[in-house]
PDB file of N, CA and C in Angstrom:
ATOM      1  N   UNK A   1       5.760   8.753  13.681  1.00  0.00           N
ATOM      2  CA  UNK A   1       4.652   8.083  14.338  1.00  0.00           C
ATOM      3  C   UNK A   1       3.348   8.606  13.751  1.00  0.00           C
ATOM      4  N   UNK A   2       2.182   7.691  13.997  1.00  0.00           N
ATOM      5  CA  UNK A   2       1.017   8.318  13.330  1.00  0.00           C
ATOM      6  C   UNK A   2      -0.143   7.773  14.489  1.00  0.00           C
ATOM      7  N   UNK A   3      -0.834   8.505  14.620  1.00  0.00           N
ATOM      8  CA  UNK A   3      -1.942   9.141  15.208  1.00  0.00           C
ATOM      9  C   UNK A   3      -3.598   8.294  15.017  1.00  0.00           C
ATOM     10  N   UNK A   4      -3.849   7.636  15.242  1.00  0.00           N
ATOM     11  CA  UNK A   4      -5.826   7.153  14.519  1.00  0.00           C
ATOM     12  C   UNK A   4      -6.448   6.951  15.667  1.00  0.00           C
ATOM     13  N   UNK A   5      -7.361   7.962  15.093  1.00  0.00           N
ATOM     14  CA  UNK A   5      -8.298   7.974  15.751  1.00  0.00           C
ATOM     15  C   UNK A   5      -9.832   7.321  15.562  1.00  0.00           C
ATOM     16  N   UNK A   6     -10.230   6.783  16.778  1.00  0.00           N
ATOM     17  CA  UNK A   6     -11.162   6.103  16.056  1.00  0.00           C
ATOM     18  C   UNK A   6     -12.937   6.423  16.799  1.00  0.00           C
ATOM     19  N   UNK A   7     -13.817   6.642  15.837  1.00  0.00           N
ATOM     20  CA  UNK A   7     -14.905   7.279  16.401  1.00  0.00           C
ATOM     21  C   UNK A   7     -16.076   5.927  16.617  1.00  0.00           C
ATOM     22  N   UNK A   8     -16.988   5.355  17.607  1.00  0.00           N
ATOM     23  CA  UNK A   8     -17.837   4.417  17.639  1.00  0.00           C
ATOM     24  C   UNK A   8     -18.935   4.695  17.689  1.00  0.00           C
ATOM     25  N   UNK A   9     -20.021   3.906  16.908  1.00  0.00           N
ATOM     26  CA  UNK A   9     -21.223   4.197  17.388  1.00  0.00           C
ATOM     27  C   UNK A   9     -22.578   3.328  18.096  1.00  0.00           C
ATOM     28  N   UNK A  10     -21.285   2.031  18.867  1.00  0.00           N
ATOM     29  CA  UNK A  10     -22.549   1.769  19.631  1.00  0.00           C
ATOM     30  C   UNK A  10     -22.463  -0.265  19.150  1.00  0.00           C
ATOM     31  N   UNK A  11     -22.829   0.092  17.317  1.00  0.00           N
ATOM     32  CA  UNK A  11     -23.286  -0.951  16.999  1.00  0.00           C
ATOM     33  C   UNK A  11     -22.832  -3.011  17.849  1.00  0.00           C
ATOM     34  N   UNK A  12     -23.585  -3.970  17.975  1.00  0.00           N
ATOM     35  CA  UNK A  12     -22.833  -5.086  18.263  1.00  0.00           C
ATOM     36  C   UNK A  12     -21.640  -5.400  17.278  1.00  0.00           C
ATOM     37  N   UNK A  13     -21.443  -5.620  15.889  1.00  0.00           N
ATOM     38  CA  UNK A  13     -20.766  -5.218  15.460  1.00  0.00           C
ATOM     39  C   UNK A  13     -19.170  -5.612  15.704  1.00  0.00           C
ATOM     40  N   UNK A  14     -19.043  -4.378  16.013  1.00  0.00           N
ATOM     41  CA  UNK A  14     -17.471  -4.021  16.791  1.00  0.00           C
ATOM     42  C   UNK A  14     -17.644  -4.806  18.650  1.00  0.00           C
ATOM     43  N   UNK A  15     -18.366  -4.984  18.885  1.00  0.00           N
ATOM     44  CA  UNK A  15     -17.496  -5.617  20.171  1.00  0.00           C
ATOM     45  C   UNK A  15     -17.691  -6.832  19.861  1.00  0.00           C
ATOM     46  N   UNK A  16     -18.197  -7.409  19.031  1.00  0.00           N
ATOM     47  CA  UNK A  16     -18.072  -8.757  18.437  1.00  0.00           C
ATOM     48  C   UNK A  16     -16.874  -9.035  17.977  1.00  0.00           C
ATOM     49  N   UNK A  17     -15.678  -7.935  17.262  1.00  0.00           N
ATOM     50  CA  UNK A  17     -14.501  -7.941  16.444  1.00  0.00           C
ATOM     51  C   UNK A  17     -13.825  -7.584  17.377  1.00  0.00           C
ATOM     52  N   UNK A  18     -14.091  -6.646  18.541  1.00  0.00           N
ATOM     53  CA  UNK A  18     -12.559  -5.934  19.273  1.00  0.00           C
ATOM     54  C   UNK A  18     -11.760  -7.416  19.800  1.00  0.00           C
ATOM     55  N   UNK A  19     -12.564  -8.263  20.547  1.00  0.00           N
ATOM     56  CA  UNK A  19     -11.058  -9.165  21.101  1.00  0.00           C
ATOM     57  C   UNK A  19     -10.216  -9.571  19.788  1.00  0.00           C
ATOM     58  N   UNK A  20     -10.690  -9.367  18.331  1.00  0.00           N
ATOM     59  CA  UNK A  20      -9.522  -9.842  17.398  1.00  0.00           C
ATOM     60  C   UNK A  20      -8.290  -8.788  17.037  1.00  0.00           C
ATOM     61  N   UNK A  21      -9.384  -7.813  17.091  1.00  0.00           N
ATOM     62  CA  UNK A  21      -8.482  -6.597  17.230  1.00  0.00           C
ATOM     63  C   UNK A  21      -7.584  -6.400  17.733  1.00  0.00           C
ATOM     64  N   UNK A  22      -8.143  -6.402  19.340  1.00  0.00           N
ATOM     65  CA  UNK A  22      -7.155  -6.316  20.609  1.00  0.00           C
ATOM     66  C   UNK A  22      -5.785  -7.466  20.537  1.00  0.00           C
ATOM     67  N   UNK A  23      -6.235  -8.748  19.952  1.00  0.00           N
ATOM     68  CA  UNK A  23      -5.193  -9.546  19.849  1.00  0.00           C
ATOM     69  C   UNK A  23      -3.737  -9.041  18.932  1.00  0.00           C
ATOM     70  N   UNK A  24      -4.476  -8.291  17.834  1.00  0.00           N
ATOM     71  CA  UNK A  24      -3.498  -8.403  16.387  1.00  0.00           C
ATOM     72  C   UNK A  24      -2.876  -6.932  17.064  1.00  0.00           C
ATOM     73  N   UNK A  25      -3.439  -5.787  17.843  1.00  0.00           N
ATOM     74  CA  UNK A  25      -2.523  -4.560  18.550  1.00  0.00           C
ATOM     75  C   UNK A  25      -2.123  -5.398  19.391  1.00  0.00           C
ATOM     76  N   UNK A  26      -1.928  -6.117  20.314  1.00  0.00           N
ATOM     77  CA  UNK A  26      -0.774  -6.551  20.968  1.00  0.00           C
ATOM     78  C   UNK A  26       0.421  -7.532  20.385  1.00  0.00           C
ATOM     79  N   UNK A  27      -0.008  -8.444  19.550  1.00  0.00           N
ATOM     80  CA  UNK A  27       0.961  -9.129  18.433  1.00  0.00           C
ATOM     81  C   UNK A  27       2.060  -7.667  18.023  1.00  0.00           C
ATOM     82  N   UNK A  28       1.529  -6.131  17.361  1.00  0.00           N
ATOM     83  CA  UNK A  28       2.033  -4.956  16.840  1.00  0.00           C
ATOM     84  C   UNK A  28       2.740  -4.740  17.962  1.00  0.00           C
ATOM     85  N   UNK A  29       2.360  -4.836  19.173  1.00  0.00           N
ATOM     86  CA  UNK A  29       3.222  -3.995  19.963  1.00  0.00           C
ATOM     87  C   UNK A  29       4.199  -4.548  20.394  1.00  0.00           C
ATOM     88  N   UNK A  30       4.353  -6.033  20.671  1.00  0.00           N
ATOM     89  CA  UNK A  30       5.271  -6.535  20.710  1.00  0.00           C
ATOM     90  C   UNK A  30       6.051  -6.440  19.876  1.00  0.00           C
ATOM     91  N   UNK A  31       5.801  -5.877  18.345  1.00  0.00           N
ATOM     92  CA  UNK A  31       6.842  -6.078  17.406  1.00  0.00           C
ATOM     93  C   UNK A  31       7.497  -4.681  17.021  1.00  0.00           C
ATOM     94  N   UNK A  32       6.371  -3.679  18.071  1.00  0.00           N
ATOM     95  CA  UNK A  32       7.312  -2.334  18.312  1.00  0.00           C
ATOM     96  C   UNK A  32       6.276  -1.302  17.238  1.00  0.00           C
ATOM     97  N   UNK A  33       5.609  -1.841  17.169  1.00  0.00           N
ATOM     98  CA  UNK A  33       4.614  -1.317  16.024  1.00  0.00           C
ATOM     99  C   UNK A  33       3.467  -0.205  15.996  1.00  0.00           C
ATOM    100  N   UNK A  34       3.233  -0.555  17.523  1.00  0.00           N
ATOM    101  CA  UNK A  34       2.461   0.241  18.417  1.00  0.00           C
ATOM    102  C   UNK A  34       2.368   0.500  19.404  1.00  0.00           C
ATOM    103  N   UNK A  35       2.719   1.620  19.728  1.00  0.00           N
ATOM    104  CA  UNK A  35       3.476   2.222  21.251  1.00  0.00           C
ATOM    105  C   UNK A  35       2.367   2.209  21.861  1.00  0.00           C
ATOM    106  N   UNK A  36       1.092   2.438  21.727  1.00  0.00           N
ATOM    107  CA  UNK A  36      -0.017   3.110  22.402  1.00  0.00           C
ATOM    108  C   UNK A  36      -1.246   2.474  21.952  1.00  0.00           C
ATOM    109  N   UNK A  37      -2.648   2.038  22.526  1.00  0.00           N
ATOM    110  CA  UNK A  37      -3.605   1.987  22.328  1.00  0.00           C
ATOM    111  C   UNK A  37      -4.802   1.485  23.653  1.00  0.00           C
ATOM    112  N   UNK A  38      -6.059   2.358  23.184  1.00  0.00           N
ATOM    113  CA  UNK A  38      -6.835   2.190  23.470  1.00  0.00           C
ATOM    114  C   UNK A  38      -8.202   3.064  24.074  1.00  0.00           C
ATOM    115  N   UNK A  39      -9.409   2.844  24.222  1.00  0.00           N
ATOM    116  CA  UNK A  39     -10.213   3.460  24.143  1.00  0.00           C
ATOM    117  C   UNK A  39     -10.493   5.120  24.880  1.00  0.00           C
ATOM    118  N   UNK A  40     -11.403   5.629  24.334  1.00  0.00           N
ATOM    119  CA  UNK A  40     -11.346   7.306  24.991  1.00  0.00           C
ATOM    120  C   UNK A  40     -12.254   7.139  26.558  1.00  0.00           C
ATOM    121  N   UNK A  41     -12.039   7.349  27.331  1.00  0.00           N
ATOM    122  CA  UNK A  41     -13.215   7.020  28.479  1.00  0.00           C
ATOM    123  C   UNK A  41     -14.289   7.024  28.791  1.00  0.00           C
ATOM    124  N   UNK A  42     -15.149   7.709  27.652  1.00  0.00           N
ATOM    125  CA  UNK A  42     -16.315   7.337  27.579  1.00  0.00           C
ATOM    126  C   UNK A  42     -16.695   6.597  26.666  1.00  0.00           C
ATOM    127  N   UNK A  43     -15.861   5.752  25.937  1.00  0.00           N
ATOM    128  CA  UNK A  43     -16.318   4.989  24.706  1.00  0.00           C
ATOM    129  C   UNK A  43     -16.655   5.123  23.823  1.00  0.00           C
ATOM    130  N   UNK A  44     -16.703   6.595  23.495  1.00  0.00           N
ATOM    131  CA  UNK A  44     -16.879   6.846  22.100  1.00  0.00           C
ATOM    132  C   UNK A  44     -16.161   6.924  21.084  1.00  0.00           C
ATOM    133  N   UNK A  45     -14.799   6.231  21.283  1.00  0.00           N
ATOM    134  CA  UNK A  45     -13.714   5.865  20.265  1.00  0.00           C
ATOM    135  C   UNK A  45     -12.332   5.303  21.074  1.00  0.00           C
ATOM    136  N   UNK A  46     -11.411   5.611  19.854  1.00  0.00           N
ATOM    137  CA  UNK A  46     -10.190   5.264  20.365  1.00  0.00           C
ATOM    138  C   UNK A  46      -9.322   5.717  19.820  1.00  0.00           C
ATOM    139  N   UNK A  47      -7.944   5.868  20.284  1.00  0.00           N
ATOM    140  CA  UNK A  47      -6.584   6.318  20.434  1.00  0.00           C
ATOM    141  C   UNK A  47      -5.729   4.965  20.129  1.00  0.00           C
ATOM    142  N   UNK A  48      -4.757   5.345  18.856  1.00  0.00           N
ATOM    143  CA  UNK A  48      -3.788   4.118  18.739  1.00  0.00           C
ATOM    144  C   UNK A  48      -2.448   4.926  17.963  1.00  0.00           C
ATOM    145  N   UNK A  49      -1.450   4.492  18.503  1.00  0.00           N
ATOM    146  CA  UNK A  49      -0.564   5.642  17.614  1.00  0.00           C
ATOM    147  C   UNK A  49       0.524   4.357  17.227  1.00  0.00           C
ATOM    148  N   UNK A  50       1.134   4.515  16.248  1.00  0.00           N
ATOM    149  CA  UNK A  50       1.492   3.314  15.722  1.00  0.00           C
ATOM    150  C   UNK A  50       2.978   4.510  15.224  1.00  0.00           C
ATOM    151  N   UNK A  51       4.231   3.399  15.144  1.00  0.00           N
ATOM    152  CA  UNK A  51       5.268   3.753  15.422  1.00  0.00           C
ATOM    153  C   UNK A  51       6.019   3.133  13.855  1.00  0.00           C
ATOM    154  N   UNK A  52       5.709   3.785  13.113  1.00  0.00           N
ATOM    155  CA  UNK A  52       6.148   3.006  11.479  1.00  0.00           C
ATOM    156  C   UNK A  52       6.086   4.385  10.898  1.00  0.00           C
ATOM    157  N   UNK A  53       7.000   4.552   9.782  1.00  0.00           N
ATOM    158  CA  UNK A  53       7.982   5.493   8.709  1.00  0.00           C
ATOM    159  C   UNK A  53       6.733   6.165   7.851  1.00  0.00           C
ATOM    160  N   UNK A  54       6.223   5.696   7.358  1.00  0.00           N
ATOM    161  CA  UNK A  54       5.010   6.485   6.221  1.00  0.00           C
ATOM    162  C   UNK A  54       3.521   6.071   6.216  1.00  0.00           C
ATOM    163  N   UNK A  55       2.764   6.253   5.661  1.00  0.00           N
ATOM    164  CA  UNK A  55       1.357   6.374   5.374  1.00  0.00           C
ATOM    165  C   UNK A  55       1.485   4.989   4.683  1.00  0.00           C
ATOM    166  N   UNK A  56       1.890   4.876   3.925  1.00  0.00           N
ATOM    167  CA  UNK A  56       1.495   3.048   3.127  1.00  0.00           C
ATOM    168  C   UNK A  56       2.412   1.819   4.204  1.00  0.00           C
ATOM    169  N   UNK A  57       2.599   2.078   4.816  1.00  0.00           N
ATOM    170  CA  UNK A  57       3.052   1.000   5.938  1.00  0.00           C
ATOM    171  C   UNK A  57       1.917   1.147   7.073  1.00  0.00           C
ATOM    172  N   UNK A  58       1.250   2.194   7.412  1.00  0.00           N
ATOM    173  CA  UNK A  58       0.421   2.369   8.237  1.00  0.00           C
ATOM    174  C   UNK A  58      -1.115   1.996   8.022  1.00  0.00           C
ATOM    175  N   UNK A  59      -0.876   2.369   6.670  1.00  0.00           N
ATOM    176  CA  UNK A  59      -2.103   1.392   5.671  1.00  0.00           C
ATOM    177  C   UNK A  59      -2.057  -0.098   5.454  1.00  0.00           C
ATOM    178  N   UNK A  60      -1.234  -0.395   5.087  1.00  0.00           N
ATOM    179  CA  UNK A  60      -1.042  -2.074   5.375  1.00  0.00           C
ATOM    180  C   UNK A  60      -1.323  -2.542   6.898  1.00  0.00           C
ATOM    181  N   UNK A  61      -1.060  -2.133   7.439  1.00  0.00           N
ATOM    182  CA  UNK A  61      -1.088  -2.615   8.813  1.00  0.00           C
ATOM    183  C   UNK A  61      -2.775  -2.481   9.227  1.00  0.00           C
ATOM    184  N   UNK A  62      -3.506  -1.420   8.870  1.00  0.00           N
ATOM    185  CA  UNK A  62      -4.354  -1.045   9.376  1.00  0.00           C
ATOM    186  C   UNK A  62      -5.510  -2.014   8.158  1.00  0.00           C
ATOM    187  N   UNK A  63      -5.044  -2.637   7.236  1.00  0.00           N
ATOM    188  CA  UNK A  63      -5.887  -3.318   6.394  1.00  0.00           C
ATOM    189  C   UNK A  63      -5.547  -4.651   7.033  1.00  0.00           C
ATOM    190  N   UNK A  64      -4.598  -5.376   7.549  1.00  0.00           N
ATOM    191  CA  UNK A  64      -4.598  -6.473   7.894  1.00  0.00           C
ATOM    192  C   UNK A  64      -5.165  -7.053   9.045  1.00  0.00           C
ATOM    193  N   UNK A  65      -6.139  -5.553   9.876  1.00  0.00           N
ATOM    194  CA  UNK A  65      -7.176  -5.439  10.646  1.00  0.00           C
ATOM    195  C   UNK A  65      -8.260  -4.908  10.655  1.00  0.00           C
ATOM    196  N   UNK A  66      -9.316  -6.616  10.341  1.00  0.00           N
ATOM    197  CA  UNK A  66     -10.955  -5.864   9.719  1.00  0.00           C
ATOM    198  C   UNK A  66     -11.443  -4.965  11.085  1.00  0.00           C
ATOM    199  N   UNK A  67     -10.988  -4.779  12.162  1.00  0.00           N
ATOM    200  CA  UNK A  67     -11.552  -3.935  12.513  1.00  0.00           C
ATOM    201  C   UNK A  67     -12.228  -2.437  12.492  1.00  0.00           C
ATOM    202  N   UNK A  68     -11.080  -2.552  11.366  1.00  0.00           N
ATOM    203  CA  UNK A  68     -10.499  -0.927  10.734  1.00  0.00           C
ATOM    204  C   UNK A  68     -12.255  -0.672   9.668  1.00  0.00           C
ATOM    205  N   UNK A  69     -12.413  -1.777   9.336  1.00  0.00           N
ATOM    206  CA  UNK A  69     -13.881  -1.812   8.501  1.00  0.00           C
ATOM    207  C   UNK A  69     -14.822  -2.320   8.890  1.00  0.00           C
ATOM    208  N   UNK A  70     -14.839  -2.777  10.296  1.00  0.00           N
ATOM    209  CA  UNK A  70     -16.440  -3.641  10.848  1.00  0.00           C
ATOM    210  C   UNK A  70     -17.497  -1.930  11.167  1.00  0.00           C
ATOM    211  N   UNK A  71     -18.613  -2.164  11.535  1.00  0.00           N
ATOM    212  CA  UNK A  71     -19.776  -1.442  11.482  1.00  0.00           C
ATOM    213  C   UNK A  71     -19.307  -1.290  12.614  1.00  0.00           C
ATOM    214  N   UNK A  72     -19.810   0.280  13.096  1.00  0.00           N
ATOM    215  CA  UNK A  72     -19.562   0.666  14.265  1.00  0.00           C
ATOM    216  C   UNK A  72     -18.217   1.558  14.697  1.00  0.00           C
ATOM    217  N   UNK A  73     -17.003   0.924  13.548  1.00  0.00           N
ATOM    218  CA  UNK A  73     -16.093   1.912  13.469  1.00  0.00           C
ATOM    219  C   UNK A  73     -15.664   2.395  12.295  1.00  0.00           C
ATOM    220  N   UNK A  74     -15.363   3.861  12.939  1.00  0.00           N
ATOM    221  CA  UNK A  74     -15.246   4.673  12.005  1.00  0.00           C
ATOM    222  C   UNK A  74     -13.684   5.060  12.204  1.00  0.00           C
ATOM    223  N   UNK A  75     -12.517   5.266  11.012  1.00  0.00           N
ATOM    224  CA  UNK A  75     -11.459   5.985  11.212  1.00  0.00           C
ATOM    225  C   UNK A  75     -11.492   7.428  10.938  1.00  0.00           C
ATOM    226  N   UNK A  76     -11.704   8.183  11.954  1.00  0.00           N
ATOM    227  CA  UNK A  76     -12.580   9.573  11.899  1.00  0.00           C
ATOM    228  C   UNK A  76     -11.277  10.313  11.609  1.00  0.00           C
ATOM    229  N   UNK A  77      -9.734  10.221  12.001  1.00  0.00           N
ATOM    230  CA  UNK A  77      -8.476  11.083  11.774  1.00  0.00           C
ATOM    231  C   UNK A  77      -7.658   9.959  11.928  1.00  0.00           C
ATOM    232  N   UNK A  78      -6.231  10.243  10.675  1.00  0.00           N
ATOM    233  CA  UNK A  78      -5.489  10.009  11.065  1.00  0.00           C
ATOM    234  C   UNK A  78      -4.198  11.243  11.071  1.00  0.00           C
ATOM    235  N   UNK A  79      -3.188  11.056  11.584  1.00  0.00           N
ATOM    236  CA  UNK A  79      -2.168  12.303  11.738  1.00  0.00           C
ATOM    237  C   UNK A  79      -1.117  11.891  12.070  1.00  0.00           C
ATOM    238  N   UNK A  80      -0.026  12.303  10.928  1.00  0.00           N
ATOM    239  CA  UNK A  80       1.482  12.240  11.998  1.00  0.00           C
ATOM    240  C   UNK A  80       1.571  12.832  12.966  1.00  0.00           C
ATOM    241  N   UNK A  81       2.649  12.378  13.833  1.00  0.00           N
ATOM    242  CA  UNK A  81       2.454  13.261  15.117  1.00  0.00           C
ATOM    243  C   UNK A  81       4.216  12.829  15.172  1.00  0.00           C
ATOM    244  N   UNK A  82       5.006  13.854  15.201  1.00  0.00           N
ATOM    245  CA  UNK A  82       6.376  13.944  15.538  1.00  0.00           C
ATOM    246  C   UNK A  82       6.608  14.203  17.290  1.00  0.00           C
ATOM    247  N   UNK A  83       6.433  13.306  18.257  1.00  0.00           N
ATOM    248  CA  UNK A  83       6.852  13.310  19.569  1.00  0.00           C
ATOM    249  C   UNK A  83       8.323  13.769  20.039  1.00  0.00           C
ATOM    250  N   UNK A  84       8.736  14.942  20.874  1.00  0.00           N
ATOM    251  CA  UNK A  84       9.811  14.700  21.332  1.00  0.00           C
ATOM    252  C   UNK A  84      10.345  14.065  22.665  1.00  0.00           C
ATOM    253  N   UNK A  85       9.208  13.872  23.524  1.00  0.00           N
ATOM    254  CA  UNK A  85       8.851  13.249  24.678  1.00  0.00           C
ATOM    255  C   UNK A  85       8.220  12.090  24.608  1.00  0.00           C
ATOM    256  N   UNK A  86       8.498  10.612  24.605  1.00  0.00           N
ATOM    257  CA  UNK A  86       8.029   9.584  25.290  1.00  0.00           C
ATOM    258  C   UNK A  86       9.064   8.530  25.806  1.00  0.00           C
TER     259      UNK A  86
END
């Protein structure tokens, strides 16, 4: 599993893009793609952990959403994260 984190700063921008966003992570999760997502509680980013084998599958995925590049967000970390609990 892998880990992104995502840092915001505000701009219109990104909430102009999140409902496309939000659409194409739930399309993923239905397809098992992404166990987890969504914002930190004060809004200054977000949490998405995506459930795929390596770094270039996680990259594809994450390019086939301009969110990943609209103004306003930033992909500040990403990280495997080996869970033994969920």
């Amino acid at each position: 599993m892998w880990v992104v984190e995502l840092t915001f700063n505000g701009g219109p921008e990104r909430l102009a893009a999140r409902g496309a966003h939000r659409d194409i992570l739930m399309r993923l999760h239905g397809a098992g793609l992404v166990k987890l997502a969504g914002p930190l509680a004060d809004d200054s980013g977000a949490i998405i952990v995506f459930d795929v084998p390596g770094r270039a599958e996680l990259d594809d995925l994450m390019a086939q959403d301009p969110y990943f590049t609209t103004a306003g967000v930033t992909v500040s970390q990403v990280r495997q994260w080996a869970p033994f609990v969920y």
